[in-house]
PDB file of N, CA and C in Angstrom:
ATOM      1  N   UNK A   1      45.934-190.085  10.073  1.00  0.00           N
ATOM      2  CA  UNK A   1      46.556-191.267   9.511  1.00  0.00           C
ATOM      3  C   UNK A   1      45.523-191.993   8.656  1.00  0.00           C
ATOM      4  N   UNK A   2      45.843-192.085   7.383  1.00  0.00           N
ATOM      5  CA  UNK A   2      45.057-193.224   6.699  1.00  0.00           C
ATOM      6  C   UNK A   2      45.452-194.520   6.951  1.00  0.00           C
ATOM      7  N   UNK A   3      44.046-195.487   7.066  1.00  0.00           N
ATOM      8  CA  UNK A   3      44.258-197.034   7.417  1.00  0.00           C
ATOM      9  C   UNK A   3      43.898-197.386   6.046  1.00  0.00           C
ATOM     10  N   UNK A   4      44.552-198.420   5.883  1.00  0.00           N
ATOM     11  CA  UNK A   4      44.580-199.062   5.068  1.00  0.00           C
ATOM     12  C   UNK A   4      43.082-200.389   5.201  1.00  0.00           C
ATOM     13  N   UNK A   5      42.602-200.819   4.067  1.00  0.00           N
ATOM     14  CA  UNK A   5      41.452-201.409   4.671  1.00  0.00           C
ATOM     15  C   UNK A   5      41.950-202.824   5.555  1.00  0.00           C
ATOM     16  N   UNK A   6      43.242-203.369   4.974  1.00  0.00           N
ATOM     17  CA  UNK A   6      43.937-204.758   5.358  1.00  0.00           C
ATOM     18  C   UNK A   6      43.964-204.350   6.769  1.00  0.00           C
ATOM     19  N   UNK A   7      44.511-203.334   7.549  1.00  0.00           N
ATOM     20  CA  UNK A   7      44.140-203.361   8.699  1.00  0.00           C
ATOM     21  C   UNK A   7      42.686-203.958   9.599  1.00  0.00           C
ATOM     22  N   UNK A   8      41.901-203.879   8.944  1.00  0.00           N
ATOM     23  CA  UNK A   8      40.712-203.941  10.060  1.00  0.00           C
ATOM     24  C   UNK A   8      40.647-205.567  10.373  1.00  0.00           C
ATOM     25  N   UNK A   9      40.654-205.511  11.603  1.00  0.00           N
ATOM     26  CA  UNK A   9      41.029-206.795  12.399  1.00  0.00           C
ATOM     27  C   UNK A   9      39.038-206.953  13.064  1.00  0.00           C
ATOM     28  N   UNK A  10      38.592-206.595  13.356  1.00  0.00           N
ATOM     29  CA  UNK A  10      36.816-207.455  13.611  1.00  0.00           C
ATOM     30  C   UNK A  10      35.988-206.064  13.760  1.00  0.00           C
ATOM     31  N   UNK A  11      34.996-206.591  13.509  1.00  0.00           N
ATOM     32  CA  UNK A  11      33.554-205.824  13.148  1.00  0.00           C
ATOM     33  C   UNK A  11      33.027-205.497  14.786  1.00  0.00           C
ATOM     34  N   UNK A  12      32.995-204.198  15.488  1.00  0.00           N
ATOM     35  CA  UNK A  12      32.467-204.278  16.879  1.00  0.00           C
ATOM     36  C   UNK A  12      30.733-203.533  16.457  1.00  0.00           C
ATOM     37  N   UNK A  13      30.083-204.123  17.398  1.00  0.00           N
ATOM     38  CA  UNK A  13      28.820-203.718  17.965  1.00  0.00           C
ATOM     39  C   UNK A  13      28.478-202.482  18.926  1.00  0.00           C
ATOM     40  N   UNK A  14      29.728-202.986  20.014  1.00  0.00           N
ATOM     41  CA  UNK A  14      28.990-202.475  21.740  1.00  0.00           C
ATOM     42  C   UNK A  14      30.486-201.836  21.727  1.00  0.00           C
ATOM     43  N   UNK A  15      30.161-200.484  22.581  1.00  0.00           N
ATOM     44  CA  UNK A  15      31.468-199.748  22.689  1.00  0.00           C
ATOM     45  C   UNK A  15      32.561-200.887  23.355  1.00  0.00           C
ATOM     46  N   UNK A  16      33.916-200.610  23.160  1.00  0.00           N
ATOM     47  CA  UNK A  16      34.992-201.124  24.193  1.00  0.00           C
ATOM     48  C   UNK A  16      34.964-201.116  25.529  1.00  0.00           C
ATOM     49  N   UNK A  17      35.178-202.415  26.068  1.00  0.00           N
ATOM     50  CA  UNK A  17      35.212-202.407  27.353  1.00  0.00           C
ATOM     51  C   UNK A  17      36.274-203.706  27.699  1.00  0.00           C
ATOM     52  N   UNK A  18      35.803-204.972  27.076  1.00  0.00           N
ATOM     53  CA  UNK A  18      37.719-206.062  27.387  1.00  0.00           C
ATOM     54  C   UNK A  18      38.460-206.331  26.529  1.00  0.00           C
ATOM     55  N   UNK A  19      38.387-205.432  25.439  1.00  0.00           N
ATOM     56  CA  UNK A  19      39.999-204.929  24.557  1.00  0.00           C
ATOM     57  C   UNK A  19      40.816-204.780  25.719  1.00  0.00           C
ATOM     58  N   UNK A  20      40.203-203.298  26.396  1.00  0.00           N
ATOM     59  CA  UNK A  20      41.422-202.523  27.031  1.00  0.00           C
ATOM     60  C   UNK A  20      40.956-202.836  28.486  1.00  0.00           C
ATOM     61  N   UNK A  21      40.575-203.493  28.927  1.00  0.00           N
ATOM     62  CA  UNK A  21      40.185-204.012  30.311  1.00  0.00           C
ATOM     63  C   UNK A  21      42.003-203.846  31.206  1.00  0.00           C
ATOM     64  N   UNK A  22      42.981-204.312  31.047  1.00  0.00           N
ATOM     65  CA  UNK A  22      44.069-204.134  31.617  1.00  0.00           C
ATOM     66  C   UNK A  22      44.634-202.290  31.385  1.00  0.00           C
ATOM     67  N   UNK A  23      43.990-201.329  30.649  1.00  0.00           N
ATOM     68  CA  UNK A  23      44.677-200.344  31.037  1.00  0.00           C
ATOM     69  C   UNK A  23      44.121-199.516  32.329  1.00  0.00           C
ATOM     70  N   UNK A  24      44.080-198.561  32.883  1.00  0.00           N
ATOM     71  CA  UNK A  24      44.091-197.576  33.945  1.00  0.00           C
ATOM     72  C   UNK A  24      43.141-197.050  33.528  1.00  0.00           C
ATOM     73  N   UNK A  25      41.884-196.336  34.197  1.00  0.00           N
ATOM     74  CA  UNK A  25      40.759-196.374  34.303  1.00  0.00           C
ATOM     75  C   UNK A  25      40.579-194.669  33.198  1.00  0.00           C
ATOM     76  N   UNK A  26      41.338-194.117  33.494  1.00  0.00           N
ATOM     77  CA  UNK A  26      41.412-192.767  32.703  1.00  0.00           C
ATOM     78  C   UNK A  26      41.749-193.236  31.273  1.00  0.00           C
ATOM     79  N   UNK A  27      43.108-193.256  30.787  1.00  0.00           N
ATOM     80  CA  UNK A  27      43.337-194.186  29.104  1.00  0.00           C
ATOM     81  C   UNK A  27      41.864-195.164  28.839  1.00  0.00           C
ATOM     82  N   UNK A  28      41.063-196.010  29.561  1.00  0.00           N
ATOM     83  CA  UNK A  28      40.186-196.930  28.948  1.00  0.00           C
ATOM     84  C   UNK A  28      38.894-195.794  28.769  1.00  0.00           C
ATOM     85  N   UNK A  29      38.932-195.100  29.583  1.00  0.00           N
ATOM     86  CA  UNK A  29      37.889-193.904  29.513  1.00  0.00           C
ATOM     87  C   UNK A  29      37.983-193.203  28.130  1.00  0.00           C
ATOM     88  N   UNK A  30      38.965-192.622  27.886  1.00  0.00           N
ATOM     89  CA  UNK A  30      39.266-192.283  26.438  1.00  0.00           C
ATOM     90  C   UNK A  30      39.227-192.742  25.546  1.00  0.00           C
ATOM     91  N   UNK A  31      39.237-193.669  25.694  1.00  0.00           N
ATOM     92  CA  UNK A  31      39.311-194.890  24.517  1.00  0.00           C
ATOM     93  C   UNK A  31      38.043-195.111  24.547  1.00  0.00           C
ATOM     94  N   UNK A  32      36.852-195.433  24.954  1.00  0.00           N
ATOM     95  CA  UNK A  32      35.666-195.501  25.040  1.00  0.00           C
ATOM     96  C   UNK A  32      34.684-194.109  24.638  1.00  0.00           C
ATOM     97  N   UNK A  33      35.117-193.326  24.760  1.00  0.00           N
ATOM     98  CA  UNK A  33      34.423-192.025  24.326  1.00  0.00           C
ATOM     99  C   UNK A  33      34.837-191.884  23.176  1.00  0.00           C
ATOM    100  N   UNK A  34      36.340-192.175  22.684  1.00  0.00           N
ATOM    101  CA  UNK A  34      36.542-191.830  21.160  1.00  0.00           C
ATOM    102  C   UNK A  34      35.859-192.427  20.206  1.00  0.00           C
ATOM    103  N   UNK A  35      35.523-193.996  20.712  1.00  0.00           N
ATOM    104  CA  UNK A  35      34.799-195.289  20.283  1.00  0.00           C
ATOM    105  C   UNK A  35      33.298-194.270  20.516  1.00  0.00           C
ATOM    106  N   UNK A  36      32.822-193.642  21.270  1.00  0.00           N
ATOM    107  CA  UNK A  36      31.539-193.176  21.302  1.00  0.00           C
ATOM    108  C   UNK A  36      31.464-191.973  20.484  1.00  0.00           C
ATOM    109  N   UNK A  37      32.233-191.254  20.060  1.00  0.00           N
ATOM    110  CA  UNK A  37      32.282-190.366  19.019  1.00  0.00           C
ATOM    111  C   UNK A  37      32.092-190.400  18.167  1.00  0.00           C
ATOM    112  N   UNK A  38      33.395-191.358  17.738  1.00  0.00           N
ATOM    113  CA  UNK A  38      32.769-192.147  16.210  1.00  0.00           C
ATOM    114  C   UNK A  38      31.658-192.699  16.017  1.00  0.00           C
ATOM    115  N   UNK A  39      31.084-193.531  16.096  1.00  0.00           N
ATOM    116  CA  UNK A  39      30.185-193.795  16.448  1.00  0.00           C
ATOM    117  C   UNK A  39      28.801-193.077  16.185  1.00  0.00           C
ATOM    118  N   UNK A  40      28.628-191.751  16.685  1.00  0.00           N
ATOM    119  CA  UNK A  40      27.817-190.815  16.659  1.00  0.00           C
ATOM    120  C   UNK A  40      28.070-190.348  15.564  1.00  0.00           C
ATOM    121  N   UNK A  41      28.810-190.695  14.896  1.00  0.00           N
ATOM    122  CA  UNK A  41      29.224-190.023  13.056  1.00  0.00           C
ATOM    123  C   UNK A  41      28.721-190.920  12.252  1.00  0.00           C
ATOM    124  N   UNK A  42      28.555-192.215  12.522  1.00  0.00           N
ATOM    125  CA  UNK A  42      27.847-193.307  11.390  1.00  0.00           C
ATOM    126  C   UNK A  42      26.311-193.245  11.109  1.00  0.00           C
ATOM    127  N   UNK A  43      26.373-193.308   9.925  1.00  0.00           N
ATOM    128  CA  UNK A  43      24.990-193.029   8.993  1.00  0.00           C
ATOM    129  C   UNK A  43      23.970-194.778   8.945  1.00  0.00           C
ATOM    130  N   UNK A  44      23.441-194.461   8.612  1.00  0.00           N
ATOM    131  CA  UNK A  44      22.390-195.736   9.022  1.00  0.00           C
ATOM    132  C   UNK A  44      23.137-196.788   7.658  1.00  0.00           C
ATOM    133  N   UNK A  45      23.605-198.124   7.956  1.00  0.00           N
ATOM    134  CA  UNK A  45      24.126-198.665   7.071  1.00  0.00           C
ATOM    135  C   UNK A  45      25.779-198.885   7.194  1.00  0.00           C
ATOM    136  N   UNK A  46      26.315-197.902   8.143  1.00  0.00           N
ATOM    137  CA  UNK A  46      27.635-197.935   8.343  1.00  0.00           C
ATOM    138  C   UNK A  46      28.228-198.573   9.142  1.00  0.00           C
ATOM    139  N   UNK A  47      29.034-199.818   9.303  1.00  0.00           N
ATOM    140  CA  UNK A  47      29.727-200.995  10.076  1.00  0.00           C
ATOM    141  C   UNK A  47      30.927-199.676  10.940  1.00  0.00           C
ATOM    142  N   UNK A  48      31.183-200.544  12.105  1.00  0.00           N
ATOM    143  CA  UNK A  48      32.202-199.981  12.719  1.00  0.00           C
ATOM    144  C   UNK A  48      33.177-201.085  13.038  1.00  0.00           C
ATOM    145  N   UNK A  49      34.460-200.833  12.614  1.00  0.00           N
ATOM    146  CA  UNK A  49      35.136-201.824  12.483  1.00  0.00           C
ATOM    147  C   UNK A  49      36.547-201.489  13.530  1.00  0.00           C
ATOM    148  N   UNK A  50      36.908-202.780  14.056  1.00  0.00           N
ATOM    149  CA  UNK A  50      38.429-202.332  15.090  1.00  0.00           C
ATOM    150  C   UNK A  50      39.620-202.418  14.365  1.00  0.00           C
ATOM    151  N   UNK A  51      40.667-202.011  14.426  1.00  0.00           N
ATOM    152  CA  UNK A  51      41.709-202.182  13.160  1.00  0.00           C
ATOM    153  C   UNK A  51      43.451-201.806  13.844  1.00  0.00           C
ATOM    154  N   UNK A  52      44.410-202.498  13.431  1.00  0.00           N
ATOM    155  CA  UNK A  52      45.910-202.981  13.959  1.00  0.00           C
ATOM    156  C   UNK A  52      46.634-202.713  13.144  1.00  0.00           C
ATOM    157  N   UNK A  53      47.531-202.248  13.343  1.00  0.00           N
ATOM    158  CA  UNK A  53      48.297-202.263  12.040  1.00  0.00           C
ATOM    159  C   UNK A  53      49.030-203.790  11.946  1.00  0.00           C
ATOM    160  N   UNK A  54      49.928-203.667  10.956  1.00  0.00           N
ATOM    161  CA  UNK A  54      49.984-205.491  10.927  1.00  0.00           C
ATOM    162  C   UNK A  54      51.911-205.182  12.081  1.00  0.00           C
ATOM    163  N   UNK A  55      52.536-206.310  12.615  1.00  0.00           N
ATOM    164  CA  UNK A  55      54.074-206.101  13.302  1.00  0.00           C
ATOM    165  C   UNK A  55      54.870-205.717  11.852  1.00  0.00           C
ATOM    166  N   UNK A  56      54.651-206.090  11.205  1.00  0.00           N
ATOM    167  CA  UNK A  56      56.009-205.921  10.007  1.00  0.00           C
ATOM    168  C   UNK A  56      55.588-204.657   9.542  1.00  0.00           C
ATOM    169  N   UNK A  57      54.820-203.461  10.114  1.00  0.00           N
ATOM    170  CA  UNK A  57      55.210-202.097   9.949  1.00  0.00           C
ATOM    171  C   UNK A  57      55.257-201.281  11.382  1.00  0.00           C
ATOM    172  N   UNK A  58      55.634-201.429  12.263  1.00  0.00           N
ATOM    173  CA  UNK A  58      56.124-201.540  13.557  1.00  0.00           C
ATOM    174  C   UNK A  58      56.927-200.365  13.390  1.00  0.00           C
ATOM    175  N   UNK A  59      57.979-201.601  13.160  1.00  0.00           N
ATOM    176  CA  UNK A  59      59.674-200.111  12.822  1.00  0.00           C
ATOM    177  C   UNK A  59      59.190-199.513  12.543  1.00  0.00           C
ATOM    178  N   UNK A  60      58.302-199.183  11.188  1.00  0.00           N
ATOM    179  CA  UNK A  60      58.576-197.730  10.487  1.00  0.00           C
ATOM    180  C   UNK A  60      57.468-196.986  10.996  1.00  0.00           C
ATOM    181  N   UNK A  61      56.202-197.301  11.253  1.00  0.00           N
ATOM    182  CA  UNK A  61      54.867-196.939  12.063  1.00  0.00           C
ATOM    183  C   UNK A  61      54.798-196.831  13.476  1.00  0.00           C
ATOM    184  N   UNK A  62      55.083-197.348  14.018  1.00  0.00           N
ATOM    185  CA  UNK A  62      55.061-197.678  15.429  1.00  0.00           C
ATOM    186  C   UNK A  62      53.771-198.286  15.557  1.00  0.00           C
ATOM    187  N   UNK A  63      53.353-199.115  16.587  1.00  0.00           N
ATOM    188  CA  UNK A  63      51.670-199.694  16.556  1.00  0.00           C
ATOM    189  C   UNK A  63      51.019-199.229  17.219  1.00  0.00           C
ATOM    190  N   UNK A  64      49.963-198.950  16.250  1.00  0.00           N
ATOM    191  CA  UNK A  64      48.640-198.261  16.373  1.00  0.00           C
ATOM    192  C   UNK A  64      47.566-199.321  16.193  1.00  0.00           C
ATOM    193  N   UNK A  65      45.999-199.030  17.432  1.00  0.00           N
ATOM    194  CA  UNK A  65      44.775-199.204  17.104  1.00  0.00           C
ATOM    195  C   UNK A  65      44.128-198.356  17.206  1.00  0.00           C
ATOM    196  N   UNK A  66      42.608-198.687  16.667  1.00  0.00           N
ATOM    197  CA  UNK A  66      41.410-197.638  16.518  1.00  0.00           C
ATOM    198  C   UNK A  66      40.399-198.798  15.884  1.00  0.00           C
ATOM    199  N   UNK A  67      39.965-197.361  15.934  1.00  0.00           N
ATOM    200  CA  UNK A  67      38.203-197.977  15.631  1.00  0.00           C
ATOM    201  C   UNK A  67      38.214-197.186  14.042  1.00  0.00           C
ATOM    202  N   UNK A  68      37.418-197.678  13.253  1.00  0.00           N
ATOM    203  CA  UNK A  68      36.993-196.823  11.769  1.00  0.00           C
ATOM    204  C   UNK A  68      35.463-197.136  11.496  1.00  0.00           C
ATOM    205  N   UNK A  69      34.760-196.426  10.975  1.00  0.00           N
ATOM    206  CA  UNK A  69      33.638-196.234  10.069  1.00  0.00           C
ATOM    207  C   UNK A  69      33.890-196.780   8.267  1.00  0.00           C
ATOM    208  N   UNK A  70      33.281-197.829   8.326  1.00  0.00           N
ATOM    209  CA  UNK A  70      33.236-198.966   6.915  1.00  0.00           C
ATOM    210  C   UNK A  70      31.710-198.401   6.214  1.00  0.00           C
ATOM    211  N   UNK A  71      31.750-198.015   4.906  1.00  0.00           N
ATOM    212  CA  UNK A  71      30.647-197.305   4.590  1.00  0.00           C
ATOM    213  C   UNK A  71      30.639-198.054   3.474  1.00  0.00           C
ATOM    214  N   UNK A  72      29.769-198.779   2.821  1.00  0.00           N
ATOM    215  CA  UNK A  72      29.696-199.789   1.384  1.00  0.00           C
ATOM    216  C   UNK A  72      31.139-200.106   0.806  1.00  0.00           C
ATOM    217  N   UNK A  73      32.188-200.753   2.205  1.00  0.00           N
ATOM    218  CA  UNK A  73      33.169-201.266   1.753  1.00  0.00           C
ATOM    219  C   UNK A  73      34.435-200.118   2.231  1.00  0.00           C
ATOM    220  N   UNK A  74      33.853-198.708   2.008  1.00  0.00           N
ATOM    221  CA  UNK A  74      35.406-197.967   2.191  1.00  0.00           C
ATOM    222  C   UNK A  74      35.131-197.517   3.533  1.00  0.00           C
ATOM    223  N   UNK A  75      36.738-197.256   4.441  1.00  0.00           N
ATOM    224  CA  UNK A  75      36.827-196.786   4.974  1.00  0.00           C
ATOM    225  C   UNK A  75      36.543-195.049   5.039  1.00  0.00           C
ATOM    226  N   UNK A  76      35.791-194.308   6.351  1.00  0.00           N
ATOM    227  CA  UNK A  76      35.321-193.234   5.798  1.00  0.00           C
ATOM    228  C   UNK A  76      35.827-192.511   6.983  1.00  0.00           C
ATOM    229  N   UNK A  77      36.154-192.562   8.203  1.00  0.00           N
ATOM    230  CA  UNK A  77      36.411-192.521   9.174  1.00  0.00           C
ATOM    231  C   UNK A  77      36.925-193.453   9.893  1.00  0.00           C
ATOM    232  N   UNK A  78      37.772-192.423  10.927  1.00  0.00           N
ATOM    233  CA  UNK A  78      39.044-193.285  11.899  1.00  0.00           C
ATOM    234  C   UNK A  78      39.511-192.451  12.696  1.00  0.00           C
ATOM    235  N   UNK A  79      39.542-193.339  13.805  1.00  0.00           N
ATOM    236  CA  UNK A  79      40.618-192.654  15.159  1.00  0.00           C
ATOM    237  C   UNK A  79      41.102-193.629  15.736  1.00  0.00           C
ATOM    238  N   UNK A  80      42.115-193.312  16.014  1.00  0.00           N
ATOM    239  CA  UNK A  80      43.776-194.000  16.506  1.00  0.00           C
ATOM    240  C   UNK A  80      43.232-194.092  17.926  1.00  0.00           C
ATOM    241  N   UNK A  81      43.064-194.660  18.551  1.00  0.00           N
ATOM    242  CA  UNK A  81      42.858-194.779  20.176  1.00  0.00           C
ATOM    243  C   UNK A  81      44.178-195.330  20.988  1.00  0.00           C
ATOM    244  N   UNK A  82      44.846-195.894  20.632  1.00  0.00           N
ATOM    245  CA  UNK A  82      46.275-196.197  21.073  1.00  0.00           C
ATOM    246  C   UNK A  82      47.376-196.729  20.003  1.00  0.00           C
ATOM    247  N   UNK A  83      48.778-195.769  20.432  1.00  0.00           N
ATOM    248  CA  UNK A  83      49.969-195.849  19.753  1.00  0.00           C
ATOM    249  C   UNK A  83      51.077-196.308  20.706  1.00  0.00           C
ATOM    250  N   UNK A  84      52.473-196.657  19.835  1.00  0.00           N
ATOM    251  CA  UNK A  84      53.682-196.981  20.839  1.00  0.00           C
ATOM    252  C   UNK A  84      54.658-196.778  20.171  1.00  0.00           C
TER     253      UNK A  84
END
């Protein structure tokens, strides 16, 4: 899935941990390693950013987050960590 850059909702540092604090210990596990994957793909200089799609593409998208790799402005990388 390409994100759009309007998606990216805040700039993270430190892997996920009370985003997903209310899911089940396996799903937050995944979600934390995918966040550690990526991660391990960014080049010195590269922001990692969290990102939503906006509700008014819902219907046609269903909602999705993730994490992406911001490289002098573009998005360069992304993974979807949870959909509905």
């Amino acid at each position: 899935m390409k994100i759009p850059s309007e998606w990216l909702t805040q700039r993270v540092e430190n892997r996920p941990i009370s985003a997903h604090r209310d899911l089940p210990p396996m799903p937050a596990l995944r979600i934390r390693r995918e966040w550690e994957k990526l991660k391990a793909q960014a080049a010195e200089g590269d922001e990692l950013w969290a990102f939503a799609n906006p509700s008014n593409t819902w219907k046609k998208l269903g909602k999705h987050t993730g994490y992406a790799i911001v490289r002098k402005g573009k998005i360069v990388q992304s993974v979807v960590v949870t959909s509905d």
